[in-house]
C-alpha atoms as a PDB file:
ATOM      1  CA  UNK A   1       3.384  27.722  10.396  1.00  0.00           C
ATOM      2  CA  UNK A   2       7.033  26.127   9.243  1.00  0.00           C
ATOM      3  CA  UNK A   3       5.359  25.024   6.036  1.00  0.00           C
ATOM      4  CA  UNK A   4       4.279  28.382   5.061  1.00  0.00           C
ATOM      5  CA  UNK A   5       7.147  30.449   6.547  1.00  0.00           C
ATOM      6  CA  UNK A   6      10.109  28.296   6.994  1.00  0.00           C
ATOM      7  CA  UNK A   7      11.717  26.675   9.348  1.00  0.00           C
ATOM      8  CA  UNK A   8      15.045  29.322  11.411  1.00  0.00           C
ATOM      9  CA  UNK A   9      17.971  27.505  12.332  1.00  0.00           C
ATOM     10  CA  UNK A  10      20.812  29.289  13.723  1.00  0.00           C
ATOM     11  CA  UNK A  11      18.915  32.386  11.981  1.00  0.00           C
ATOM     12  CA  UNK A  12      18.739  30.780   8.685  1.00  0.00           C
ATOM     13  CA  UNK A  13      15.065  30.008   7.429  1.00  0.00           C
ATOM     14  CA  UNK A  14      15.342  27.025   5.185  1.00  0.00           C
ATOM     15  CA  UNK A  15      11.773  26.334   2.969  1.00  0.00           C
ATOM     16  CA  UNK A  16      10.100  23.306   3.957  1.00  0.00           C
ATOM     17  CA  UNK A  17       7.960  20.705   1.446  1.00  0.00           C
ATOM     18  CA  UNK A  18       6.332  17.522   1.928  1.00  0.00           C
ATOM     19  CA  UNK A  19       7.446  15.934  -1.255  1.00  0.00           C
ATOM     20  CA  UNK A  20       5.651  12.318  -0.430  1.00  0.00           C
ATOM     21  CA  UNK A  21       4.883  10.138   2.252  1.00  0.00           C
ATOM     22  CA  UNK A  22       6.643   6.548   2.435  1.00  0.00           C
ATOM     23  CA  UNK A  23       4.163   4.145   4.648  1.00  0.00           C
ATOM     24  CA  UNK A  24       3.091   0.432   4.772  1.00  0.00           C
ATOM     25  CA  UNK A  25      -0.410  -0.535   4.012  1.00  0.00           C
ATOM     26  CA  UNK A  26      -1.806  -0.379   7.712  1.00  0.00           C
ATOM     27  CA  UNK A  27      -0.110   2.624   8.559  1.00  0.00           C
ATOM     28  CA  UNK A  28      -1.299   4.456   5.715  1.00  0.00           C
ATOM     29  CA  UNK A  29      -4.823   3.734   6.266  1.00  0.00           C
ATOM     30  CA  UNK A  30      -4.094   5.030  10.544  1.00  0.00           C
ATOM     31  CA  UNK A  31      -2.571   8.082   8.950  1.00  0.00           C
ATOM     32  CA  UNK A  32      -4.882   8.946   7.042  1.00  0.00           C
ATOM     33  CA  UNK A  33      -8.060   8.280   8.611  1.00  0.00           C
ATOM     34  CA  UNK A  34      -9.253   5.506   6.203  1.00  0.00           C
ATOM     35  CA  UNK A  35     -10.698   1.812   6.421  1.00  0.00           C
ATOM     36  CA  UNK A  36      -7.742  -0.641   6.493  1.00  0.00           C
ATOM     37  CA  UNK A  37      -6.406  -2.324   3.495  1.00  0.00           C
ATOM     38  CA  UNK A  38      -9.120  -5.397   3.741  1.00  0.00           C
ATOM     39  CA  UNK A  39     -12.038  -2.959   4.449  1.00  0.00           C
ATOM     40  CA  UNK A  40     -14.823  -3.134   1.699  1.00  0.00           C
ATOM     41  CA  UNK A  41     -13.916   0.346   0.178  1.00  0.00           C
ATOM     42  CA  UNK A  42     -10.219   0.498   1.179  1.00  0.00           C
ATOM     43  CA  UNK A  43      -8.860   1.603  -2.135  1.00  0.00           C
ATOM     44  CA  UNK A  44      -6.817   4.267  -1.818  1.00  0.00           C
ATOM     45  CA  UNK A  45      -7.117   5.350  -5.630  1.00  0.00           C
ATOM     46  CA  UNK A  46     -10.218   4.865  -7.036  1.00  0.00           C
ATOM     47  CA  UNK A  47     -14.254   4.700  -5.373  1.00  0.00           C
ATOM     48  CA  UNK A  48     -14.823   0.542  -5.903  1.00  0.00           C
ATOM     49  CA  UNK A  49     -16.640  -0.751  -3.333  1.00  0.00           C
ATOM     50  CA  UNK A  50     -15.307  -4.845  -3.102  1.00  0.00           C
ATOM     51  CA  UNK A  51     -17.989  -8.210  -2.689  1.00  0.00           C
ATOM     52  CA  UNK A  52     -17.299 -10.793  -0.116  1.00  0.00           C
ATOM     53  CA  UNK A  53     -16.476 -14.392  -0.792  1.00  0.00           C
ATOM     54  CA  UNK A  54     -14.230 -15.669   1.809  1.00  0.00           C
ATOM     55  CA  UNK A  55     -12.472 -12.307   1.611  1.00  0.00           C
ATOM     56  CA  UNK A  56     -12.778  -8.737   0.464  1.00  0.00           C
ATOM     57  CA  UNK A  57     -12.403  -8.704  -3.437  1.00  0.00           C
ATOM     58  CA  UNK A  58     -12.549  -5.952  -6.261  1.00  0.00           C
ATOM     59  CA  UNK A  59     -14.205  -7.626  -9.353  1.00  0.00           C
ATOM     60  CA  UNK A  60     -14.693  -4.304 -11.301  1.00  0.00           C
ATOM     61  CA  UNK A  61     -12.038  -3.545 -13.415  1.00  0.00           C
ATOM     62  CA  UNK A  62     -12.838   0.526 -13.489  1.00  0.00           C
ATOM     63  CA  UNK A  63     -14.222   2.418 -11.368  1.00  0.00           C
ATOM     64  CA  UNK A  64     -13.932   6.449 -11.002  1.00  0.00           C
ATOM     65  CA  UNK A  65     -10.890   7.580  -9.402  1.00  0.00           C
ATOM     66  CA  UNK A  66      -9.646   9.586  -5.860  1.00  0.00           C
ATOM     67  CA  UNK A  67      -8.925  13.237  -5.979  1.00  0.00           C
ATOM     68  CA  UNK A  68      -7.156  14.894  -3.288  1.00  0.00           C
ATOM     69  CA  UNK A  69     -10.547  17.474  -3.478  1.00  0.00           C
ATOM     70  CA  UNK A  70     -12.936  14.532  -2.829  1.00  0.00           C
ATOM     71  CA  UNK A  71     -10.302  13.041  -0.343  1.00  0.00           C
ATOM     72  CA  UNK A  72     -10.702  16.684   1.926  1.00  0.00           C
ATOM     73  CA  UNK A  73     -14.416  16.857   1.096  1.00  0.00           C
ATOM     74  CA  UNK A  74     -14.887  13.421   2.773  1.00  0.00           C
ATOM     75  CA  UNK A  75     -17.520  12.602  -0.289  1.00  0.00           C
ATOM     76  CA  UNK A  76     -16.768   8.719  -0.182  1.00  0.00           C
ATOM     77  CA  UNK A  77     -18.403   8.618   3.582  1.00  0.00           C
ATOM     78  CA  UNK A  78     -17.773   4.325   4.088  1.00  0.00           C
ATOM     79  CA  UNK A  79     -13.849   5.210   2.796  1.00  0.00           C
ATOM     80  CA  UNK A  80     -13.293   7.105   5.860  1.00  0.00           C
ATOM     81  CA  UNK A  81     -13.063   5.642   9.458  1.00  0.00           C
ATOM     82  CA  UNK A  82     -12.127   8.587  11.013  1.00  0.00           C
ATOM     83  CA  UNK A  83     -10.968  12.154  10.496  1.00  0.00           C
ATOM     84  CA  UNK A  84      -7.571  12.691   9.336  1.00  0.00           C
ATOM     85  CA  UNK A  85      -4.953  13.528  11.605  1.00  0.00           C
ATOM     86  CA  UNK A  86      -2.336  15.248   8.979  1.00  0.00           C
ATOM     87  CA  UNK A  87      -5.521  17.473   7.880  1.00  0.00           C
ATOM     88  CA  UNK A  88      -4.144  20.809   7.942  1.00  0.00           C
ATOM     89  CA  UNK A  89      -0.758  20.123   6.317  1.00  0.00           C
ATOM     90  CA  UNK A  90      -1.180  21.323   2.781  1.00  0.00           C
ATOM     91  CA  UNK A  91      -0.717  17.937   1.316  1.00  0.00           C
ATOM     92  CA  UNK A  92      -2.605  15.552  -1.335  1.00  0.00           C
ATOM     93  CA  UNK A  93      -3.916  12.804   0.418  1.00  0.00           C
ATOM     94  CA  UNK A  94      -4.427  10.871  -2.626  1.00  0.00           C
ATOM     95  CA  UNK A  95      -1.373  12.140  -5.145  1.00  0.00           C
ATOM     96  CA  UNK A  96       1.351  12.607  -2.085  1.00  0.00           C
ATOM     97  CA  UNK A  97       0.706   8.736  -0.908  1.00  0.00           C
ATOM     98  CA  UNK A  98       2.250   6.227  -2.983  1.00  0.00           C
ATOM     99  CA  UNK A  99       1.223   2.428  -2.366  1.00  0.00           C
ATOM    100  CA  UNK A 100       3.329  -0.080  -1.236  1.00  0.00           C
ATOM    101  CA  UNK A 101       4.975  -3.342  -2.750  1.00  0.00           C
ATOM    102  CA  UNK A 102       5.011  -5.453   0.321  1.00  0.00           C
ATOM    103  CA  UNK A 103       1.341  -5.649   1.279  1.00  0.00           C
ATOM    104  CA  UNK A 104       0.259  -5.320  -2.781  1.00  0.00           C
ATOM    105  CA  UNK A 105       2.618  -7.864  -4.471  1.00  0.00           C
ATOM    106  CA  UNK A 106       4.938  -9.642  -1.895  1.00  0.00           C
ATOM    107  CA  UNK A 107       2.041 -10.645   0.800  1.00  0.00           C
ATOM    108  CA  UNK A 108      -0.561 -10.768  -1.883  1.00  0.00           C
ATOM    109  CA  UNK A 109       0.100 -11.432  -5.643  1.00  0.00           C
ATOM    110  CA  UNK A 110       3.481 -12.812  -4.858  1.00  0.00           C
ATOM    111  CA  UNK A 111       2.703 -14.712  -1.414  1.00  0.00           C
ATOM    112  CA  UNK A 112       0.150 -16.805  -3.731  1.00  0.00           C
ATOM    113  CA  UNK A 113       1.912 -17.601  -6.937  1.00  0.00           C
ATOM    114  CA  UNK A 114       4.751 -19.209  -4.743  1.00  0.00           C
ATOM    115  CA  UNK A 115       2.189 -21.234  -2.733  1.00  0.00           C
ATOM    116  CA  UNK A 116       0.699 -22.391  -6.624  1.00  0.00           C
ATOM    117  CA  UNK A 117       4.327 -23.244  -8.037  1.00  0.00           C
ATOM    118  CA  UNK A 118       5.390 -25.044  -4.371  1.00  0.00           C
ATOM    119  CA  UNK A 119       2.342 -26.788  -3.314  1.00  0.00           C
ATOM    120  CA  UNK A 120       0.043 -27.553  -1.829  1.00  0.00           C
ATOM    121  CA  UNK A 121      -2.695 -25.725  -3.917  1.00  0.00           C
ATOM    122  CA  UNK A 122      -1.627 -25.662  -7.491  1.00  0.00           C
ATOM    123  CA  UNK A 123      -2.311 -28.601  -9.814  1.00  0.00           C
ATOM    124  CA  UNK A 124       0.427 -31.165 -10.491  1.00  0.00           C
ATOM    125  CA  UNK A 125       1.768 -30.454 -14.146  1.00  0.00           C
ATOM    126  CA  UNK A 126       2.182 -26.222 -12.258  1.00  0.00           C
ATOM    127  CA  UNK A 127       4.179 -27.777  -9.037  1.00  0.00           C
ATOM    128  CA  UNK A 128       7.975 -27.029  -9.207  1.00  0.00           C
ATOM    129  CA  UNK A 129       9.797 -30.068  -8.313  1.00  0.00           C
ATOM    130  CA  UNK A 130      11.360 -31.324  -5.497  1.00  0.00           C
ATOM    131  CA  UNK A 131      14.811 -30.790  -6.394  1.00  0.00           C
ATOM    132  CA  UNK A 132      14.494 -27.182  -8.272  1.00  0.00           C
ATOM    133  CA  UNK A 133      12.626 -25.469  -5.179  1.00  0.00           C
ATOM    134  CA  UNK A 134      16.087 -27.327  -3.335  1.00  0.00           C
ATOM    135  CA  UNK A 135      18.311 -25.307  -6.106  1.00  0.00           C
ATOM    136  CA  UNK A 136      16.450 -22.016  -5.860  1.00  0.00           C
ATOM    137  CA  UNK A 137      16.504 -21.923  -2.111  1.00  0.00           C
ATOM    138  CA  UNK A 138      20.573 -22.673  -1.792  1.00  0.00           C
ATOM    139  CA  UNK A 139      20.800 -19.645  -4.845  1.00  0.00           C
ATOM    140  CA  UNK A 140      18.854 -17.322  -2.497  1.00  0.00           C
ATOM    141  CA  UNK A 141      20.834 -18.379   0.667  1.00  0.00           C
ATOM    142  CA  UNK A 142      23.763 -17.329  -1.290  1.00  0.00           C
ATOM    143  CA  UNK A 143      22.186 -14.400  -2.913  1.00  0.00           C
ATOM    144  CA  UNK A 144      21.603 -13.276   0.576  1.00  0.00           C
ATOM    145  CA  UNK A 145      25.505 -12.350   2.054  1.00  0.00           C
ATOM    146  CA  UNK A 146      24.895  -9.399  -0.895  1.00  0.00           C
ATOM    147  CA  UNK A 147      21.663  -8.195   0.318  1.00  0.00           C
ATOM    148  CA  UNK A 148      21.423  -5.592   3.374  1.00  0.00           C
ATOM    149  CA  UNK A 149      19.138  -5.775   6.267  1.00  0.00           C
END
C-alpha cells in the first residue's frame, strides 16, 4: 500500500502521511460514516446524546469523550449510520478530523446573534439601530475589494 511503502515517481519513492482532513460539517459526517450534524448523537468529540425541542440540542455540559479506538470499535452503535469508507487508511477518525467554523459558529452561533442585534427576535433596548446596521453594511461592502473569493 502507498501509505506503508511509498509512493515511486520517476523511480523516486516519496513517504506519504495523512496529516488531517479539511471537510464541512455534512461531508464529514458522509466520510466518515456518521449521523449528520443535526442527528441526536452527531457529536463528533464526545458520546452526548441531544433532547428535542423544536430542534436537536445538547444540554449536558460534559459528557465522556471520542477516541479514535472507540471510533474503529464502532462502540457508540446510534453515532454510526454506516460503515466507514476511509476504514483501512491508518488514520484517527476522531484526532485527524478537525471541526469546522462555518456550520459551528457562522450558520449557528453567529447566524443567531446577528438575527438578535438586527431584528426581528431580540428585544428592543438589544436591536442595533437603523442607521448603524446602514454604517456597518457600507464598512463591509468596502472591506470586501480586500477580501478574496
Amino acid at each position: 500500500m502507498w501509505l506503508k511503502d511509498g509512493l515511486t515517481v520517476d523511480h523516486d519513492t516519496m513517504k506519504v502521511t495523512i496529516h488531517c482532513f479539511v471537510c464541512d460539517s455534512p461531508a464529514r459526517a458522509f466520510v466518515k460514516g456518521i449521523k449528520y450534524p443535526s442527528g441526536y448523537c452527531s457529536c463528533e468529540k464526545c458520546t452526548i446524546h441531544g433532547d428535542y425541542d423544536r430542534k436537536v440540542i445538547f444540554l449536558a455540559v460534559k459528557s465522556l469523550l471520542c477516541t479514535d479506538e472507540a471510533f474503529d470499535a464502532m462502540t457508540d452503535e446510534e453515532h454510526h449510520s454506516s460503515a466507514c469508507p476511509l476504514k483501512p487508511l491508518p488514520i484517527g477518525y476522531v484526532t485527524q478530523f478537525g471541526l469546522d467554523c462555518m456550520h459551528l459558529a457562522c450558520l449557528g452561533v453567529m447566524r443567531r446573534l446577528i438575527l438578535y442585534w438586527k431584528g426581528p427576535v431580540g428585544p428592543l433596548h438589544i436591536r442595533l439601530g437603523r442607521k448603524f446596521v446602514c454604517d456597518l453594511s457600507a464598512r463591509l461592502l468596502h472591506m470586501s475589494q480586500c477580501v478574496p473569493f
